[in-house]
Protein backbone atom coordinates (compact mmCIF):
# COMPACT_ATOMS: atom_id res chain seq x y z
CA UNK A 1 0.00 0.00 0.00
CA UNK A 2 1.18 3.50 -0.44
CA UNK A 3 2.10 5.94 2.16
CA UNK A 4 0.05 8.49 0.88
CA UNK A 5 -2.81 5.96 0.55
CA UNK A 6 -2.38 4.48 3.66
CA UNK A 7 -2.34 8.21 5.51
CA UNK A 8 -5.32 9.29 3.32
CA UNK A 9 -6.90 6.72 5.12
CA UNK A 10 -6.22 7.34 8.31
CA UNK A 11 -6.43 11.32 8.88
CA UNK A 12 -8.66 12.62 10.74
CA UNK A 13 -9.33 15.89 9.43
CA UNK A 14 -11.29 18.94 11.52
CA UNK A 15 -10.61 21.75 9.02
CA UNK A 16 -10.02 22.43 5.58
CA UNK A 17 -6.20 22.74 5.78
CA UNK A 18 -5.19 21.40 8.77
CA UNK A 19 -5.40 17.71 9.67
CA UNK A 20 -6.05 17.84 14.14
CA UNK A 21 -4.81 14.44 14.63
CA UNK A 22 -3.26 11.49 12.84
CA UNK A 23 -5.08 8.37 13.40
CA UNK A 24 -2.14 5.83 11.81
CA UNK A 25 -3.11 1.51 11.82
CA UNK A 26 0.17 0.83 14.17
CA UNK A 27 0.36 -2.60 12.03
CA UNK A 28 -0.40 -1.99 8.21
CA UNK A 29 -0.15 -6.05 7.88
CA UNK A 30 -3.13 -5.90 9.68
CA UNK A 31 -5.78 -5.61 6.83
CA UNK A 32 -3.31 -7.99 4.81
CA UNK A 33 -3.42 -10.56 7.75
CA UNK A 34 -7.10 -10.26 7.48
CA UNK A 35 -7.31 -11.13 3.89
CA UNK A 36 -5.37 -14.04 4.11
CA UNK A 37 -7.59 -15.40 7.17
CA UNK A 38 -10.36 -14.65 4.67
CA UNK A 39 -8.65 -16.39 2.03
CA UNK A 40 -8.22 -19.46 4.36
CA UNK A 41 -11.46 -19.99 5.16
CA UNK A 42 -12.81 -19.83 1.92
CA UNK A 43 -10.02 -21.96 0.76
CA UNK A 44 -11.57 -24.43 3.55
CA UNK A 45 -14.66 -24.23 2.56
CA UNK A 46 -13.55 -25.61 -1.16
CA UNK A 47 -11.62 -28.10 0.17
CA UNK A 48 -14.95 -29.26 2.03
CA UNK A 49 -16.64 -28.89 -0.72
CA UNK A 50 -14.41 -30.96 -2.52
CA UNK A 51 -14.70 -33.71 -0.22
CA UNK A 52 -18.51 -34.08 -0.52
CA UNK A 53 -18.22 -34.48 -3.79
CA UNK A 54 -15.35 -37.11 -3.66
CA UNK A 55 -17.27 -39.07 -1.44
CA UNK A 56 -20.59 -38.83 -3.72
CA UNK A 57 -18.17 -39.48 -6.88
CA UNK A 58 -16.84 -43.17 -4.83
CA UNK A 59 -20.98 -44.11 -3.90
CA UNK A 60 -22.02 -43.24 -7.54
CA UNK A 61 -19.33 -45.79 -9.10
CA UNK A 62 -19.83 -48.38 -6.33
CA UNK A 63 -23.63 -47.93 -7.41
CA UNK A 64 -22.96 -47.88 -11.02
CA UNK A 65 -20.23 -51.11 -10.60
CA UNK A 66 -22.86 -53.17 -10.29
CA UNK A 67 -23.53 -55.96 -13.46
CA UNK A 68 -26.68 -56.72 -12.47
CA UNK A 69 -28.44 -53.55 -13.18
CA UNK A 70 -27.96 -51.55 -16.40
CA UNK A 71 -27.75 -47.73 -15.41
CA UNK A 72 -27.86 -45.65 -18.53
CA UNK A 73 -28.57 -41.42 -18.71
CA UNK A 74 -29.24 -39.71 -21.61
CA UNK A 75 -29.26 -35.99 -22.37
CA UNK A 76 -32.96 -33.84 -23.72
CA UNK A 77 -32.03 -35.46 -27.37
CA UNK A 78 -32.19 -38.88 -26.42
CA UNK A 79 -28.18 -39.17 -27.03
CA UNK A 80 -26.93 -41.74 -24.26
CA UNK A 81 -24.38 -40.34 -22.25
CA UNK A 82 -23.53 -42.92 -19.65
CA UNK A 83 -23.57 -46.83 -20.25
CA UNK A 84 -22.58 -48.95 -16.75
CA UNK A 85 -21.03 -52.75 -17.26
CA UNK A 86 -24.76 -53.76 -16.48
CA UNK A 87 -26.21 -52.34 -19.83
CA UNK A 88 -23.04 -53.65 -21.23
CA UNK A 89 -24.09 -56.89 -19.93
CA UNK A 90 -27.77 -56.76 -20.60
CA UNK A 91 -27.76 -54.66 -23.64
CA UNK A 92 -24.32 -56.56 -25.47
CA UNK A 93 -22.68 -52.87 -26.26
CA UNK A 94 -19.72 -51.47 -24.96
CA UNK A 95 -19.92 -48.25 -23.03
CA UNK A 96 -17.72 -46.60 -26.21
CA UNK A 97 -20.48 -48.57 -28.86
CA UNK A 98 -23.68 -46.70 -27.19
CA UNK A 99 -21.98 -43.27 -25.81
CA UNK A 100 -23.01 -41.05 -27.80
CA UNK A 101 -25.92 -43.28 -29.51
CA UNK A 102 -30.15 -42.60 -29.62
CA UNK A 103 -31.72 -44.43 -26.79
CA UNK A 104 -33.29 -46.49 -29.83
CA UNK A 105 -30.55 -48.66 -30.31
CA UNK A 106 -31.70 -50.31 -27.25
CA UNK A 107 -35.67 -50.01 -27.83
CA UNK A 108 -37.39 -52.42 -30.10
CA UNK A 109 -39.19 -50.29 -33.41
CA UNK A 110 -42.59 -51.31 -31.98
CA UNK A 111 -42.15 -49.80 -28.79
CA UNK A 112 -40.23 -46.57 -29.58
CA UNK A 113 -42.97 -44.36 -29.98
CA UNK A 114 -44.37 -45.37 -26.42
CA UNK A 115 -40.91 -44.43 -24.77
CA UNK A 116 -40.97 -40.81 -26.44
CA UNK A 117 -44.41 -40.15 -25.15
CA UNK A 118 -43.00 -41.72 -21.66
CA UNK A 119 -39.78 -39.53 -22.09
CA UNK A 120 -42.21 -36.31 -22.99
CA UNK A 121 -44.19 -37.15 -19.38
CA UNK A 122 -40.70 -37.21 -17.91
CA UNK A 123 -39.73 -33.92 -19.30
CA UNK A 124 -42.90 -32.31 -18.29
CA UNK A 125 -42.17 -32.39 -14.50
């Protein structure tokens, strides 16, 4: 900080030309020790919040480990975006063969217009 900064913060001024008194912070570090207290506890915080979601990362792969249930997501469009070993298992594609895919390739022809209007319900809420 600059001295003349740092004093036009401090005087305490009573007339026009004459400052009465010269309030000066005895410990200029002061404001800077304050920031970095600040700056620990908010870099605390993220480190908190990085452990939450860590820990919700590890249950959602234990979850999605599982072969015996296929666990897919798909975006508005219908594209899939995640495939688990279960719908490998179940549905015979690789995670890389359906990324990316329509929902269809998993959906017999005669029962792909029911899952849009099932989808469209979905959407709705």
């Amino acid at each position: 900080m600059e001295v003349k900064q740092l004093i036009d913060e401090n005087i305490l001024t009573t007339s026009k030309d004459q400052p009465q008194s010269i309030i000066m912070d005895t410990d200029p570090s002061k404001k800077k020790m304050d920031e970095y207290e600040n700056l620990g506890n908010e870099l605390a915080r993220i480190q908190d919040i990085a452990s939450v979601i860590s820990e919700q990362n590890k249950r959602f792969q234990v979850i999605c480990s599982s072969k015996n249930d296929a666990i897919i997501t798909s975006d508005e469009s219908k594209k899939i975006l995640f495939w688990n070993k279960g719908a490998e298992h179940i549905f015979g594609y690789s995670a890389e063969e359906a990324i990316g895919q329509a929902m269809t390739i998993i959906i017999p022809p005669d029962l792909q217009q029911r899952h849009n209007e099932g989808m469209e319900r979905m959407n709705l809420r």
